[in-house]
N, C-alpha and C. Protein backbone atom coordinates (compact mmCIF):
# COMPACT_ATOMS: atom_id res chain seq x y z
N UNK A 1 0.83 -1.19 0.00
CA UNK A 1 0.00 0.00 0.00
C UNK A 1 0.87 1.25 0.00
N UNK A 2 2.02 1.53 0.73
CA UNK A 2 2.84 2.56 1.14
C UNK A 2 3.39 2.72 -0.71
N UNK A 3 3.94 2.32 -1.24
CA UNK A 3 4.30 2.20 -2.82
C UNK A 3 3.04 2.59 -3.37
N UNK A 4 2.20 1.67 -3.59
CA UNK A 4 1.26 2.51 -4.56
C UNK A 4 0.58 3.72 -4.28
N UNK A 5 0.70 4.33 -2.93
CA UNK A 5 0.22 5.54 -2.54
C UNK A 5 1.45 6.58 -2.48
N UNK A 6 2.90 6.46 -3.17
CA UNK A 6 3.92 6.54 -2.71
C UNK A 6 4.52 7.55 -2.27
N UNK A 7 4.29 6.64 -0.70
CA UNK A 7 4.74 6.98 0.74
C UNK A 7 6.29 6.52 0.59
N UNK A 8 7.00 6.94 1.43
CA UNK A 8 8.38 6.70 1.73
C UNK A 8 8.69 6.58 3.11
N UNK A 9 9.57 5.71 3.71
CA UNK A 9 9.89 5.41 4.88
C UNK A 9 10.30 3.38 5.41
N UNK A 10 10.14 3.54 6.48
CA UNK A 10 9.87 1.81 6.54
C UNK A 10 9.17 1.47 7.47
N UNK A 11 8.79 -0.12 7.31
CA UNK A 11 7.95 -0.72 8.66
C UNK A 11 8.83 -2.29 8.93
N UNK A 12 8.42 -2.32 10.39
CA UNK A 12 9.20 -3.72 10.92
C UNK A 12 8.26 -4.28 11.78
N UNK A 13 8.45 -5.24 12.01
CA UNK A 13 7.77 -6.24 13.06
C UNK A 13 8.24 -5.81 14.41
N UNK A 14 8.01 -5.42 15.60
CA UNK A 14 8.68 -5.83 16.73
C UNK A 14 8.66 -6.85 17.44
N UNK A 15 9.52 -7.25 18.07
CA UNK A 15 9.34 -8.93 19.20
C UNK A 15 7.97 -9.37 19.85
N UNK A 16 7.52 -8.08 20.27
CA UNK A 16 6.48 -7.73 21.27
C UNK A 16 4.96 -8.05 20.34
N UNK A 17 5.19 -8.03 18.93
CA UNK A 17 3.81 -8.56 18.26
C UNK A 17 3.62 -7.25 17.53
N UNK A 18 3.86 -5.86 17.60
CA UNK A 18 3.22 -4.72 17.40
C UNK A 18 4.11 -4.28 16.37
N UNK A 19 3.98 -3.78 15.54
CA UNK A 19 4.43 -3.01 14.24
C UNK A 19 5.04 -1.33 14.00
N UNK A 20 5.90 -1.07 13.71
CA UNK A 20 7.00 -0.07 13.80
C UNK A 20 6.89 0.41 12.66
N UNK A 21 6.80 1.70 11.77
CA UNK A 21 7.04 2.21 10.93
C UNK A 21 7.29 3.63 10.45
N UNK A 22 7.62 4.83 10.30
CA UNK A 22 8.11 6.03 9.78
C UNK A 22 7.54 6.03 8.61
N UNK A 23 6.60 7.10 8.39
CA UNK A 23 6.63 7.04 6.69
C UNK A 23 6.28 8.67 6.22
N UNK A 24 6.49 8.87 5.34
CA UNK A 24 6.58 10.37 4.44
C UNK A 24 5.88 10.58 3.28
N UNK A 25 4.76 11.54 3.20
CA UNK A 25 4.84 11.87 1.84
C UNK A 25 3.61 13.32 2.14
N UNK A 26 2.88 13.07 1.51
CA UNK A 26 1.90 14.46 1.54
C UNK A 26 0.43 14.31 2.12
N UNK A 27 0.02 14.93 2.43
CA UNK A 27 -0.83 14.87 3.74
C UNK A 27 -1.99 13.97 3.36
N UNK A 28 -2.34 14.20 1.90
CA UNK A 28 -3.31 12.84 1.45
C UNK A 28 -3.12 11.21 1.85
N UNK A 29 -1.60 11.24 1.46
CA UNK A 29 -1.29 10.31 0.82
C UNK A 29 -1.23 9.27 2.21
N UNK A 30 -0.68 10.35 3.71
CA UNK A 30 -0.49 9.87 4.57
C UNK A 30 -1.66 9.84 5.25
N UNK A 31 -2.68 10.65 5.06
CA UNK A 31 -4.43 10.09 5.71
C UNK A 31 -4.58 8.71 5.32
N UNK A 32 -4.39 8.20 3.85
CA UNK A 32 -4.70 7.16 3.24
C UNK A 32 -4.13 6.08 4.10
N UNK A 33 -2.88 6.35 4.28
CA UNK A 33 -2.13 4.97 4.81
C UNK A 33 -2.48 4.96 5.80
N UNK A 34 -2.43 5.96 6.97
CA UNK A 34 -3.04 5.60 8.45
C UNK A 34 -4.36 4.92 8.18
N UNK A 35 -5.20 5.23 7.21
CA UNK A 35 -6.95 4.53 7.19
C UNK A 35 -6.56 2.79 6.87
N UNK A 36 -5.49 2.65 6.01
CA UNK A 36 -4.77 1.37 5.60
C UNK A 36 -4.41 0.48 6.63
N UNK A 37 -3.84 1.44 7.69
CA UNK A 37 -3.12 0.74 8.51
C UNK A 37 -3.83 0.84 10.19
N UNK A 38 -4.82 1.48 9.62
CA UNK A 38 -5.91 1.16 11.20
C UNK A 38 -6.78 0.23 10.82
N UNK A 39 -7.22 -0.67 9.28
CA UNK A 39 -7.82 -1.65 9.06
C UNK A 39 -6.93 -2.73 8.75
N UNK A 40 -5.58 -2.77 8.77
CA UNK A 40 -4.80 -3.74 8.39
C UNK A 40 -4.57 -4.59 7.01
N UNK A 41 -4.05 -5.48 7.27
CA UNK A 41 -4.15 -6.49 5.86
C UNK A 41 -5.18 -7.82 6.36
N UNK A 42 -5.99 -8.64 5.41
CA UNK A 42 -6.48 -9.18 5.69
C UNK A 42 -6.81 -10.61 6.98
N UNK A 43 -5.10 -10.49 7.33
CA UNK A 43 -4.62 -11.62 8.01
C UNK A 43 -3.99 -10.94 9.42
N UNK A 44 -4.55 -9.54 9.43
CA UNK A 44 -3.66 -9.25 10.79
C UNK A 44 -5.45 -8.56 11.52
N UNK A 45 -4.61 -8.70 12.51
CA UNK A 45 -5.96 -7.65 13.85
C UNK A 45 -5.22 -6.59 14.27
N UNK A 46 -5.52 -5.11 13.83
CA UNK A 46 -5.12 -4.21 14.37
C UNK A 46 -6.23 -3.94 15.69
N UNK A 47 -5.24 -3.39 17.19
CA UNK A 47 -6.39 -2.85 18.02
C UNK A 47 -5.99 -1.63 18.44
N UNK A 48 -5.01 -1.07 17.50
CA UNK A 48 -4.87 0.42 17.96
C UNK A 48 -4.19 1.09 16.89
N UNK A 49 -4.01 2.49 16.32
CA UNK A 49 -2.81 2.90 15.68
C UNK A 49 -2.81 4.25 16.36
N UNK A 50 -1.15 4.44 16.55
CA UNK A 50 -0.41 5.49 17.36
C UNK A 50 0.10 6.63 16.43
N UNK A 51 -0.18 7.51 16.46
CA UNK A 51 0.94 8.32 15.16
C UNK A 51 1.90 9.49 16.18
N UNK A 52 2.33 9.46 15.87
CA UNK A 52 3.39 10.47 16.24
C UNK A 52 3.92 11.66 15.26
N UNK A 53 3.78 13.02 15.35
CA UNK A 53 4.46 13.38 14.28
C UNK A 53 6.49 14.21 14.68
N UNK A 54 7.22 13.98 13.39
CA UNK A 54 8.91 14.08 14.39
C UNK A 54 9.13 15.00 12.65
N UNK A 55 10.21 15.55 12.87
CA UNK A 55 11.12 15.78 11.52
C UNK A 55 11.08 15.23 10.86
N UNK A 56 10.79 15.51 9.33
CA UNK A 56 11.60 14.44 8.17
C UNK A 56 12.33 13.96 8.04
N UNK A 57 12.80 12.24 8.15
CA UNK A 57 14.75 11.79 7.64
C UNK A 57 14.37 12.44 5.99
N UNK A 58 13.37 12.35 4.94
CA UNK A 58 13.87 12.33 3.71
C UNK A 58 13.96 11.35 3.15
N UNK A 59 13.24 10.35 3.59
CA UNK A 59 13.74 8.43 3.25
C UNK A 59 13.33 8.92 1.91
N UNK A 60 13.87 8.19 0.86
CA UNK A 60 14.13 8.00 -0.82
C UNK A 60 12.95 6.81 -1.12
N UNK A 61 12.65 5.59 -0.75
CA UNK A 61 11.86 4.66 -0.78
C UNK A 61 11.25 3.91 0.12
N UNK A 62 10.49 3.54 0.26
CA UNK A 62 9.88 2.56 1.24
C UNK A 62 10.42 1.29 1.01
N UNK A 63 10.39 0.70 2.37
CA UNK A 63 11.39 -0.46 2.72
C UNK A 63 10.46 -0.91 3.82
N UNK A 64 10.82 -2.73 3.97
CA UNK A 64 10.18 -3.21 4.43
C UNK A 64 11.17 -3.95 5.18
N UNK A 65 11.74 -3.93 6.70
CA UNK A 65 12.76 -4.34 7.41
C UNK A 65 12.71 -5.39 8.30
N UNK A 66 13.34 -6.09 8.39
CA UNK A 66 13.57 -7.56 8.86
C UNK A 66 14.27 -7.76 10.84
């Protein structure tokens, strides 16, 4: 979703079960993904999303981290 809406930044898994990500782009683009990512993908249960807003890094592409 972050690509075809293209957002820039990354997301990771944490140990703890809960999901980590930074992402960038323009204020549409990033309503879209938070609505994306407060309904999830078909195989996950979201029960919360947190946003925070910080400085831009400037990330170049979205990445998906291990």
């Amino acid at each position: 979703m972050a690509a075809e809406l293209g957002i820039r930044g990354f997301v990771r898994n944490q140990p703890d079960g809960s999901v980590y990500c930074e992402a960038e782009g323009e204020e549409g683009q990033i309503q879209h993904f938070l609505d994306f990512c407060g309904q999830g993908s078909p195989m996950s249960t979201v029960t919360s999303v947190e946003v925070k807003m910080v400085e831009p890094s400037n990330f170049k592409v979205f990445q998906i981290l291990k």
